[in-house]
PDB file of N, CA and C in Angstrom:
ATOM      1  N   UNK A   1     153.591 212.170  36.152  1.00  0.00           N
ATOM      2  CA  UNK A   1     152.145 212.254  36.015  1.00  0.00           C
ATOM      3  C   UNK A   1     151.515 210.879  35.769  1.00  0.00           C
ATOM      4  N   UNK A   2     152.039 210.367  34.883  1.00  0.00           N
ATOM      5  CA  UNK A   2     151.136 208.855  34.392  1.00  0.00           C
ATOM      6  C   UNK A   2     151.418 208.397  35.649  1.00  0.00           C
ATOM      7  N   UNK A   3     152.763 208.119  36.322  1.00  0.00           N
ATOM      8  CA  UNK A   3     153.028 206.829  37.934  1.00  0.00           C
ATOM      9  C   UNK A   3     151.837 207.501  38.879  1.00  0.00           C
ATOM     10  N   UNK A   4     150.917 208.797  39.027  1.00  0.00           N
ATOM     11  CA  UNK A   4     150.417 209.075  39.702  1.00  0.00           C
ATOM     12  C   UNK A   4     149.513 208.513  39.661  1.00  0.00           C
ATOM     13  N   UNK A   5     148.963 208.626  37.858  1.00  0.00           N
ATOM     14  CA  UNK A   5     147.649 207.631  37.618  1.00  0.00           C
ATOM     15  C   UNK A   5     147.029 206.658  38.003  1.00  0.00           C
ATOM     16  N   UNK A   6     148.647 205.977  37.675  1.00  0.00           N
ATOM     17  CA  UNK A   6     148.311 204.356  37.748  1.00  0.00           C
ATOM     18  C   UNK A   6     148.279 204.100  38.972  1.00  0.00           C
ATOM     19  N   UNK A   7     149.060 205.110  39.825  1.00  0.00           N
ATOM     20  CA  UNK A   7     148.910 204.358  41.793  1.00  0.00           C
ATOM     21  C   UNK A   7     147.495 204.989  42.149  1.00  0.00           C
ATOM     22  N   UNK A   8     146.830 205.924  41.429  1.00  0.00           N
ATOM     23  CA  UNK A   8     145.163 206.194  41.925  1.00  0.00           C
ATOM     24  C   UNK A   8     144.297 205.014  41.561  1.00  0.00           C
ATOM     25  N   UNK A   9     144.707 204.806  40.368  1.00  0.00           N
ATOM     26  CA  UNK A   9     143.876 203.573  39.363  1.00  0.00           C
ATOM     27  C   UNK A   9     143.759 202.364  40.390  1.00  0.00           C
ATOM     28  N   UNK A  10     145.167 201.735  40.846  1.00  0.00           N
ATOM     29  CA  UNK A  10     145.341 201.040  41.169  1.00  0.00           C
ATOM     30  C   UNK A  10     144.595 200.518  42.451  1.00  0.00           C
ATOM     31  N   UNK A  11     144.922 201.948  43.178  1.00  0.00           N
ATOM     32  CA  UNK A  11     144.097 202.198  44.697  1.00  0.00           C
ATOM     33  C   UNK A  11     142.756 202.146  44.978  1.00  0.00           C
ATOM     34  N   UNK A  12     141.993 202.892  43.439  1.00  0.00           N
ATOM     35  CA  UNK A  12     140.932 202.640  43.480  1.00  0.00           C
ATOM     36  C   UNK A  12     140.279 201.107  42.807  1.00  0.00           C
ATOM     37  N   UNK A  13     140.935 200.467  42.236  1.00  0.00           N
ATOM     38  CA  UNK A  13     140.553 199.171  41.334  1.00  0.00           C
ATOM     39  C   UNK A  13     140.800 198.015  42.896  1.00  0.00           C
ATOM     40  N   UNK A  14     141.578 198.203  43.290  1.00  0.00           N
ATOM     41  CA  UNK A  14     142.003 197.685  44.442  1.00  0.00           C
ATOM     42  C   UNK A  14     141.005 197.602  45.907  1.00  0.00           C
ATOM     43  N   UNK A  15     140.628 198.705  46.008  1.00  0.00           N
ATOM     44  CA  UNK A  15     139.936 199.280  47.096  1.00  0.00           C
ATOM     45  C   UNK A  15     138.188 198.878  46.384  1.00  0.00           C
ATOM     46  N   UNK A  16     137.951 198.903  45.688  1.00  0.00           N
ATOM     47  CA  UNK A  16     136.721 198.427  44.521  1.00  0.00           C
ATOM     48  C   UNK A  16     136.515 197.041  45.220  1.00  0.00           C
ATOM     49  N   UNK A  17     137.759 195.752  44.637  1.00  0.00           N
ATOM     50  CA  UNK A  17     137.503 194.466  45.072  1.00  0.00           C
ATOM     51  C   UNK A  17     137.184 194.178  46.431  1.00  0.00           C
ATOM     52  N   UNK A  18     137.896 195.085  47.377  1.00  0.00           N
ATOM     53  CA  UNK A  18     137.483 194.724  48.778  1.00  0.00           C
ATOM     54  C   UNK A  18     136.357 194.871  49.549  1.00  0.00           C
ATOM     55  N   UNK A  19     136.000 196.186  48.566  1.00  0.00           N
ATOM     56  CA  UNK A  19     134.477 196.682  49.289  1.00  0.00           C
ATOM     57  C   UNK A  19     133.628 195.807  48.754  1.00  0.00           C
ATOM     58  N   UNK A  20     133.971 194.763  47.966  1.00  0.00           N
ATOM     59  CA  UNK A  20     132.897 193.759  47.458  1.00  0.00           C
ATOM     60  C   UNK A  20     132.570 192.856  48.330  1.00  0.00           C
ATOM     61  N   UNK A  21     133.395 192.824  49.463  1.00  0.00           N
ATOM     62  CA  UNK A  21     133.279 191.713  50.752  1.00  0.00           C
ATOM     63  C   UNK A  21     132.377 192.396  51.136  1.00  0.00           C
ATOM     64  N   UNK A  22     131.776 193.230  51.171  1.00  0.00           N
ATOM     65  CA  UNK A  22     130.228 193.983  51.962  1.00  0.00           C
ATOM     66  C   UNK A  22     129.452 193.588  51.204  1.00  0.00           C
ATOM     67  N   UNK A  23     128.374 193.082  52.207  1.00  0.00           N
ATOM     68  CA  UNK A  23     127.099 192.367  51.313  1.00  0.00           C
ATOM     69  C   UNK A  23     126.080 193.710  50.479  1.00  0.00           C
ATOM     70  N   UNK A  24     126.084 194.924  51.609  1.00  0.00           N
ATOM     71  CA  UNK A  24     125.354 195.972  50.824  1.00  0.00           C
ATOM     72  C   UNK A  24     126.226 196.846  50.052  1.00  0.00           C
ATOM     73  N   UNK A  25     126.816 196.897  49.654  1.00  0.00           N
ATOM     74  CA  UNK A  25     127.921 197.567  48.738  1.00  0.00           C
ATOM     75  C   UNK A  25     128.064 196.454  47.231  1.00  0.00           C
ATOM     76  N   UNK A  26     128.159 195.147  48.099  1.00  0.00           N
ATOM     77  CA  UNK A  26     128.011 194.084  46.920  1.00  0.00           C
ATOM     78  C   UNK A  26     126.352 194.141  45.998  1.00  0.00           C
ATOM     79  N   UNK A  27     125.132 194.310  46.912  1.00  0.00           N
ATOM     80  CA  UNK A  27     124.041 194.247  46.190  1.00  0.00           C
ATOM     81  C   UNK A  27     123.986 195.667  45.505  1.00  0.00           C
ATOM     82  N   UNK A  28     124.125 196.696  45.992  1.00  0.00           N
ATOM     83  CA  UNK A  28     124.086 198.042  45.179  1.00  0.00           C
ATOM     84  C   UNK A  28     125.036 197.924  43.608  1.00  0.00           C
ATOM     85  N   UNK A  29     126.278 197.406  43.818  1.00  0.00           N
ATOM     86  CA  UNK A  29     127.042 197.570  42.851  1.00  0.00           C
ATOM     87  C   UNK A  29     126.354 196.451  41.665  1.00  0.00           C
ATOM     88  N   UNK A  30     125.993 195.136  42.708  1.00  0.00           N
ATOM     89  CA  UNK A  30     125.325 194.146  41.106  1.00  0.00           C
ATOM     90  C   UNK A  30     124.437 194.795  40.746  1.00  0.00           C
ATOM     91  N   UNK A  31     123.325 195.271  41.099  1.00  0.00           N
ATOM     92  CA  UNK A  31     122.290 195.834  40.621  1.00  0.00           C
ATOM     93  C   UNK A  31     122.742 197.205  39.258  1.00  0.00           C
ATOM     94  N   UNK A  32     123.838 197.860  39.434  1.00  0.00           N
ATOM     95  CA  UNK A  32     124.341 198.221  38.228  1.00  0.00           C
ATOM     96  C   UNK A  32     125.006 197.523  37.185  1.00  0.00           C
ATOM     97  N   UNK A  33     125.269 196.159  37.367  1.00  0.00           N
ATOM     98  CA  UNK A  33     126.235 195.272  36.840  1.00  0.00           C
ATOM     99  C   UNK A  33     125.917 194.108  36.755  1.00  0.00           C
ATOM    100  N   UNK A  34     125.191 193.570  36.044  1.00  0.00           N
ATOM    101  CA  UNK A  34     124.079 192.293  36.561  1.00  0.00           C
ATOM    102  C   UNK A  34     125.230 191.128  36.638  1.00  0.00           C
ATOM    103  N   UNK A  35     126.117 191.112  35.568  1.00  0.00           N
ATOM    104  CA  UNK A  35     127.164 190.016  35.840  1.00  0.00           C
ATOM    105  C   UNK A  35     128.321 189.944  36.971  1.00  0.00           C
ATOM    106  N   UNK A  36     128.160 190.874  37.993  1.00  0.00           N
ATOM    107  CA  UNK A  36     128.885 190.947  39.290  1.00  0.00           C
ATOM    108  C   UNK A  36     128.197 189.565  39.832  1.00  0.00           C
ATOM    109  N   UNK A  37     127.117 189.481  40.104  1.00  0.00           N
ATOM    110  CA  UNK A  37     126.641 188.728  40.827  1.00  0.00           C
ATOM    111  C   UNK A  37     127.156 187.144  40.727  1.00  0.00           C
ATOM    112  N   UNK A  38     126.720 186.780  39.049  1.00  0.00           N
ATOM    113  CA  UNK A  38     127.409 185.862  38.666  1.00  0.00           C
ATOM    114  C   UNK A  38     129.211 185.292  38.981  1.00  0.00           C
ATOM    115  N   UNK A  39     129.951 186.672  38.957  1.00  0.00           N
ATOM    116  CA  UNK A  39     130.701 186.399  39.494  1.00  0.00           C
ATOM    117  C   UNK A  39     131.129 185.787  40.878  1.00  0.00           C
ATOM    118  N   UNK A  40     130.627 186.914  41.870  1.00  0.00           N
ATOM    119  CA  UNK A  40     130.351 185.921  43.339  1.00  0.00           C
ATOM    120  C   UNK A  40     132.125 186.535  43.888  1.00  0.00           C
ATOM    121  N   UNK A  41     132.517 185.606  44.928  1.00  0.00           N
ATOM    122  CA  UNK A  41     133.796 185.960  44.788  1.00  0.00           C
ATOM    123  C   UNK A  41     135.023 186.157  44.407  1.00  0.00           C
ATOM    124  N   UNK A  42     134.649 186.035  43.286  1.00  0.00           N
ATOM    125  CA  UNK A  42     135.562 185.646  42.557  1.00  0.00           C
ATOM    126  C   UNK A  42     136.231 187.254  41.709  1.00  0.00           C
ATOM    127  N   UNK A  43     135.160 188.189  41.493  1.00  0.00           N
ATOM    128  CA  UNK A  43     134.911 189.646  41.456  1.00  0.00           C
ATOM    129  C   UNK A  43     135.933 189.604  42.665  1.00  0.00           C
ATOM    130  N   UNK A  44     136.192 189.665  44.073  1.00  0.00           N
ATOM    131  CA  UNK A  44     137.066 190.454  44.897  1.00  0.00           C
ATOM    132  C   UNK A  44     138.143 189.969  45.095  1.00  0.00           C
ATOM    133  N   UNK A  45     138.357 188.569  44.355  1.00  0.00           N
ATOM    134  CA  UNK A  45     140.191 188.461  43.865  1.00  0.00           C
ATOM    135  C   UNK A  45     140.304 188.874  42.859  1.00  0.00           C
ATOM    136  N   UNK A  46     139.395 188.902  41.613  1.00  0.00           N
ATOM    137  CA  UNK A  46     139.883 189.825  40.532  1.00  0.00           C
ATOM    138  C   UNK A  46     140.203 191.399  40.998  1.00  0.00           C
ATOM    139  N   UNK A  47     139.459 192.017  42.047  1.00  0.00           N
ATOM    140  CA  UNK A  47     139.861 192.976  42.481  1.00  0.00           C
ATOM    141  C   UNK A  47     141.459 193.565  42.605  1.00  0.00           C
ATOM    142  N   UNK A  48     141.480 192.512  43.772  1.00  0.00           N
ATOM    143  CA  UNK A  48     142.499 192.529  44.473  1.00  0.00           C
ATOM    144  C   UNK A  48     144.055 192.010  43.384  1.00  0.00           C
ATOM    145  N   UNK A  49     143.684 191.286  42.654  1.00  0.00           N
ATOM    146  CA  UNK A  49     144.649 191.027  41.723  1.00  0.00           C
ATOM    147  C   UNK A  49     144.995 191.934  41.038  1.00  0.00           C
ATOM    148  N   UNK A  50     144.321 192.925  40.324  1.00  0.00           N
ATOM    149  CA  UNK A  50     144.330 193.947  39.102  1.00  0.00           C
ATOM    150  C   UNK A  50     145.204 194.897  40.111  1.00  0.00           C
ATOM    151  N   UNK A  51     144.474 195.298  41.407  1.00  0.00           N
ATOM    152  CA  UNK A  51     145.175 196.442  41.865  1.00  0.00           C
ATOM    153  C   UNK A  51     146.772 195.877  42.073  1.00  0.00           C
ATOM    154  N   UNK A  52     147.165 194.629  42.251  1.00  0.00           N
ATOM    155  CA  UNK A  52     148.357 194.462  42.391  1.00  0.00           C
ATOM    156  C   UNK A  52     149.219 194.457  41.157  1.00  0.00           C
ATOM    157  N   UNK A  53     148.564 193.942  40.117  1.00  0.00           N
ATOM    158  CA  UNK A  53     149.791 193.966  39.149  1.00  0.00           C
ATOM    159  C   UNK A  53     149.407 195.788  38.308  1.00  0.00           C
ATOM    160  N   UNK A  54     148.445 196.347  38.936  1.00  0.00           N
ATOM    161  CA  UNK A  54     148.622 197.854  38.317  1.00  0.00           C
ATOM    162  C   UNK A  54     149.782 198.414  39.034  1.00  0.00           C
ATOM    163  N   UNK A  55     149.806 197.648  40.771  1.00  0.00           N
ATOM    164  CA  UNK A  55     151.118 198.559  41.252  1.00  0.00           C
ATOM    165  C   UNK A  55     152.403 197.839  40.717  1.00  0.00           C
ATOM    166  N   UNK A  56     152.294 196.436  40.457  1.00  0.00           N
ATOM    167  CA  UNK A  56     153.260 195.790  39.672  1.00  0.00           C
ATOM    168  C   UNK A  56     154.038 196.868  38.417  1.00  0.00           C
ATOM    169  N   UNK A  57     153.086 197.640  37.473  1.00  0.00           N
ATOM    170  CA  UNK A  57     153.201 198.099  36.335  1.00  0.00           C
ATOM    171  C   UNK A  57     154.017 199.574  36.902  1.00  0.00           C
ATOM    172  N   UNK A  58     153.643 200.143  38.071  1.00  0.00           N
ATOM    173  CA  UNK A  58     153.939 201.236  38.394  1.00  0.00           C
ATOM    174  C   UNK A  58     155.294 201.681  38.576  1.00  0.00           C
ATOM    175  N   UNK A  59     155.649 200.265  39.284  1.00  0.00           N
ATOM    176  CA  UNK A  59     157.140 199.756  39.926  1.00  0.00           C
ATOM    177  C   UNK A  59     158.053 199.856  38.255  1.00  0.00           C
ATOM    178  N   UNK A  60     157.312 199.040  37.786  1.00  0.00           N
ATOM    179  CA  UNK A  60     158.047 198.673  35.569  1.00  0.00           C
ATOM    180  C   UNK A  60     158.292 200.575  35.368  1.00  0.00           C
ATOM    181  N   UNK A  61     157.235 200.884  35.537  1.00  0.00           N
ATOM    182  CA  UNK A  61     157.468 202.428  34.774  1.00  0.00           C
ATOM    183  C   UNK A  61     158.095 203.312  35.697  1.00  0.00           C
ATOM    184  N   UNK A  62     158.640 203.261  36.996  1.00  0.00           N
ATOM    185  CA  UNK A  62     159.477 203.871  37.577  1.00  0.00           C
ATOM    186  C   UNK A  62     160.644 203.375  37.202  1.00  0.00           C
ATOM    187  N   UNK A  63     161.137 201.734  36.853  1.00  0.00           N
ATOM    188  CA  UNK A  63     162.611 201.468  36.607  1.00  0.00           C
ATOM    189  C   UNK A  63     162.629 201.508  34.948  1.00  0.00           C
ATOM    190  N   UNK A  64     162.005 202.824  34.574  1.00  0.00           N
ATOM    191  CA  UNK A  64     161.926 202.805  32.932  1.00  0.00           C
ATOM    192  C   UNK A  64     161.540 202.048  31.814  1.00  0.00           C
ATOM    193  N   UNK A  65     160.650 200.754  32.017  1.00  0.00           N
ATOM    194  CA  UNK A  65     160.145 200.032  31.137  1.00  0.00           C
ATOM    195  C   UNK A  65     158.928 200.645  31.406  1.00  0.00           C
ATOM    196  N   UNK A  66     158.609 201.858  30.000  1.00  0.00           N
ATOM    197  CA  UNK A  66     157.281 202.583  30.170  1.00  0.00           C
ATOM    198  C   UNK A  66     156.479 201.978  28.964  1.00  0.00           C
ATOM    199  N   UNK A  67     157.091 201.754  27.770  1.00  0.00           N
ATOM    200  CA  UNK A  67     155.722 200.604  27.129  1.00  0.00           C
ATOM    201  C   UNK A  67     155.557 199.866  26.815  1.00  0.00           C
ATOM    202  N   UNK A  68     156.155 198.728  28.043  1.00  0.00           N
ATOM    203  CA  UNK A  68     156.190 197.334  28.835  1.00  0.00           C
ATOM    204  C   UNK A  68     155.162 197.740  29.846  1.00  0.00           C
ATOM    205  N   UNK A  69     155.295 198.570  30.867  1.00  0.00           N
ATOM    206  CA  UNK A  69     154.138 199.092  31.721  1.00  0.00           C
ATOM    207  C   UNK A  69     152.807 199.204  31.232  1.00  0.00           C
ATOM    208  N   UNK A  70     153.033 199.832  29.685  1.00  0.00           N
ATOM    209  CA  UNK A  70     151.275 200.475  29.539  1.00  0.00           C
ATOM    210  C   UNK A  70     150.642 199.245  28.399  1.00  0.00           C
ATOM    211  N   UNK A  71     151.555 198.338  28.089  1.00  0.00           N
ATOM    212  CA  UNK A  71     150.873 197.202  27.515  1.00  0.00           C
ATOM    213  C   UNK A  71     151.028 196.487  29.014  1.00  0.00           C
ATOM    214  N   UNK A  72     151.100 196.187  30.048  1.00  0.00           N
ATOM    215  CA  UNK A  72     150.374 196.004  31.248  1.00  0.00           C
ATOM    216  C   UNK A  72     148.818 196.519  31.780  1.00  0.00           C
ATOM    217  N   UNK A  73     149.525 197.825  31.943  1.00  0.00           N
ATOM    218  CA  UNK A  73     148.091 198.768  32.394  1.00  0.00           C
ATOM    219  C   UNK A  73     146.966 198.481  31.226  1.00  0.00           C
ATOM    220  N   UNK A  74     147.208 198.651  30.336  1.00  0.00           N
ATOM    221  CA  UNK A  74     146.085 198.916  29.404  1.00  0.00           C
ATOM    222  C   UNK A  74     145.000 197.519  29.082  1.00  0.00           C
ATOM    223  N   UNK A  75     145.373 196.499  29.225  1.00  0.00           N
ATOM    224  CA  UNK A  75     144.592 195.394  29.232  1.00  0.00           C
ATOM    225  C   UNK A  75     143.752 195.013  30.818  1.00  0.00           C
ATOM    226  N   UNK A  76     145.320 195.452  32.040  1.00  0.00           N
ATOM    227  CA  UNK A  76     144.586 195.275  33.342  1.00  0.00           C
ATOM    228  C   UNK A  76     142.987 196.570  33.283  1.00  0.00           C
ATOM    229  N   UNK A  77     142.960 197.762  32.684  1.00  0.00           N
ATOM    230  CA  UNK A  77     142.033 198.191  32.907  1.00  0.00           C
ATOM    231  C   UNK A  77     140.610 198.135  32.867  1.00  0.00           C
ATOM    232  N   UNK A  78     141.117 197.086  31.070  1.00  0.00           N
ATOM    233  CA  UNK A  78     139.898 196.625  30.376  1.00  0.00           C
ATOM    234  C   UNK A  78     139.111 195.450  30.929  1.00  0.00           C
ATOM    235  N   UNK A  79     139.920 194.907  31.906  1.00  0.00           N
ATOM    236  CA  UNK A  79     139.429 193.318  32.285  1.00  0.00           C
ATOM    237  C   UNK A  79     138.897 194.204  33.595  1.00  0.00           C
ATOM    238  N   UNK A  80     139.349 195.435  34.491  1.00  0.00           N
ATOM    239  CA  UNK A  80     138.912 195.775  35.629  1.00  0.00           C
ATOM    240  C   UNK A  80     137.103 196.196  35.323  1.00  0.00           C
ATOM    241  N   UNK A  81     137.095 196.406  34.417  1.00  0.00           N
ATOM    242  CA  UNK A  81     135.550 196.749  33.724  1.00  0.00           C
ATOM    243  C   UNK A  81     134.353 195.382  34.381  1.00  0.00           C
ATOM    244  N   UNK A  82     135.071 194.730  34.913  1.00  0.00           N
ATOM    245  CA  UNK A  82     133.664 193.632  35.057  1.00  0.00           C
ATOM    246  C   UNK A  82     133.707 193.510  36.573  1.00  0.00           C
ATOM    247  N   UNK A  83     134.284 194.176  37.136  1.00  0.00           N
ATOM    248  CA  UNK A  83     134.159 194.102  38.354  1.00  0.00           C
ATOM    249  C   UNK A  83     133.919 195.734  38.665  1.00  0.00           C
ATOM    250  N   UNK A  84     133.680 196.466  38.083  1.00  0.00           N
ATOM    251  CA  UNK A  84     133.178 197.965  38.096  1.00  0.00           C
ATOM    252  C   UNK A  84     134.254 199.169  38.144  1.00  0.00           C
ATOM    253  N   UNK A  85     135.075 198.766  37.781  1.00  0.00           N
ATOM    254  CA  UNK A  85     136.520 199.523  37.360  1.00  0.00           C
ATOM    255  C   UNK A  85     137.200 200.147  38.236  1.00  0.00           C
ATOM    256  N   UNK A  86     136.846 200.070  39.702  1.00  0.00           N
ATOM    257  CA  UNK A  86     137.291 200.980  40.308  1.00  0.00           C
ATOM    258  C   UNK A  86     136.208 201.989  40.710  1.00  0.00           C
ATOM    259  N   UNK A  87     134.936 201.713  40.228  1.00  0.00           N
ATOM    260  CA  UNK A  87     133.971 202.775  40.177  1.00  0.00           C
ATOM    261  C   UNK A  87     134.691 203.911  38.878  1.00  0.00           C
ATOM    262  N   UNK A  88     134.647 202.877  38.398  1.00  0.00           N
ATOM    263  CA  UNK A  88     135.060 203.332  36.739  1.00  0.00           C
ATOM    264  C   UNK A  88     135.954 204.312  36.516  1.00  0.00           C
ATOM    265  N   UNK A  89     136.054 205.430  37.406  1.00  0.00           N
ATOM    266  CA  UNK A  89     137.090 206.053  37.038  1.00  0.00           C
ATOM    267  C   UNK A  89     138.413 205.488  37.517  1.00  0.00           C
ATOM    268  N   UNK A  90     138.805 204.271  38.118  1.00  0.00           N
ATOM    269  CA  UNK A  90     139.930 203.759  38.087  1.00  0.00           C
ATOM    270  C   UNK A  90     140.986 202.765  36.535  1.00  0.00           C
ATOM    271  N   UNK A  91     139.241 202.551  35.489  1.00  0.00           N
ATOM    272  CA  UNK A  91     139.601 202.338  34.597  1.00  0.00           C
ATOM    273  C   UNK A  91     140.166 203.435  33.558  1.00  0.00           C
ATOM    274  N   UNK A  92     139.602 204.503  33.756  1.00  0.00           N
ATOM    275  CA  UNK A  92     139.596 205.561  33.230  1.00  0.00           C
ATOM    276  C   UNK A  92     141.187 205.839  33.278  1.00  0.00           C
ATOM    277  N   UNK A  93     141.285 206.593  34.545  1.00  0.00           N
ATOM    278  CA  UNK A  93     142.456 207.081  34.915  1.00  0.00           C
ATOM    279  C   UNK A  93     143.732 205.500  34.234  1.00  0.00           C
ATOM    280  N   UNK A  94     143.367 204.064  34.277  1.00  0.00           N
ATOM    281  CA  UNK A  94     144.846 203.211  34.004  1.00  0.00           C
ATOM    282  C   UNK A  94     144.388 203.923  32.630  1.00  0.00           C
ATOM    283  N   UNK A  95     143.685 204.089  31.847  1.00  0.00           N
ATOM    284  CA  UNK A  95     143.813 203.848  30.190  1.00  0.00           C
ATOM    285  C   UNK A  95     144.673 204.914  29.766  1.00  0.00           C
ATOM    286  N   UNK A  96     144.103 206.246  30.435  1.00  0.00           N
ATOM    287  CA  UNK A  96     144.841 207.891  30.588  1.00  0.00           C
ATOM    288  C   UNK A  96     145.893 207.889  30.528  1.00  0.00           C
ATOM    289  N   UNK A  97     146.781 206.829  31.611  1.00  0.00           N
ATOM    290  CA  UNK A  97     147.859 206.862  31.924  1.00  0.00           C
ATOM    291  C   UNK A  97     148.560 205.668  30.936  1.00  0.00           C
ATOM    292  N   UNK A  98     148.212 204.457  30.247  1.00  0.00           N
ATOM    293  CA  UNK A  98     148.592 203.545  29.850  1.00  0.00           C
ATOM    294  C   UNK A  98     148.863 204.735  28.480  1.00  0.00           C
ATOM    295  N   UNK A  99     147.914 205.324  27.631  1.00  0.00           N
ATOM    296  CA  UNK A  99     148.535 206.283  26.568  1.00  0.00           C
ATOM    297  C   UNK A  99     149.408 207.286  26.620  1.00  0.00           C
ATOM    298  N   UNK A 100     149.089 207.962  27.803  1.00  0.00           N
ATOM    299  CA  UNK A 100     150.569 208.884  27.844  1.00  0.00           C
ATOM    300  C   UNK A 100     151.868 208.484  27.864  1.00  0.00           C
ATOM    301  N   UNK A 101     152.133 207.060  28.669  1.00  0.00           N
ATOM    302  CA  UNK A 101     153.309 205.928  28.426  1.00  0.00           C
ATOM    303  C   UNK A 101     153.817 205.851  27.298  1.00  0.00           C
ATOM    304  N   UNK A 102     152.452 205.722  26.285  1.00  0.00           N
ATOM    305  CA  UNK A 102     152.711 205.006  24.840  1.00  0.00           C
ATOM    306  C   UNK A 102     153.576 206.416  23.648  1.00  0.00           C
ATOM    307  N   UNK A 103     152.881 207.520  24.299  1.00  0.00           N
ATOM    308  CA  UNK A 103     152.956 209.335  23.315  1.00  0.00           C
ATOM    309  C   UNK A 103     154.486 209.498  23.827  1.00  0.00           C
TER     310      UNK A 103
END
């Protein structure tokens, strides 16, 4: 259940940074997020980074380092917050899954 999480999280935190390369997807999303803008591109390598080391974390918690994984996940989620989380429920879903790791 949690490896499911984190590969949705991931997909969506991932899939988040890229759609930031669209200029109207980019102005809709700053306009909820005033510090997107500020960011610039730099928002769609943070994208693209988070979704990789969430699948990084996924890979850890399939070869049994599960809370080595969710002290991974759980900070990548919090930093995914400034680039709009995934459309937030990608933050949602790593945190979900970073505690069930931890229980």
């Amino acid at each position: 259940m949690p490896a499911a999480l984190v590969g949705v999280a991931a997909a969506l935190i991932f899939f988040n940074g890229v759609a930031l390369l669209s200029s109207g997807f980019f102005a809709a999303w700053s306009s909820f997020l005033p510090w997107l803008a500020a960011l610039g591109s730099f928002g769609v390598i943070l994208g693209i980074i988070l979704g990789l080391v969430l699948m990084g974390a996924m890979v850890m918690m399939l070869f049994g380092f599960k809370v080595l994984s969710a002290f991974v996940i759980l900070p990548t989620a919090v930093v995914s917050l400034f680039i709009g989380g995934g459309f937030i429920i990608g933050a949602i879903l790593a945190v979900l899954a970073g505690i069930l790791l931890l229980l």
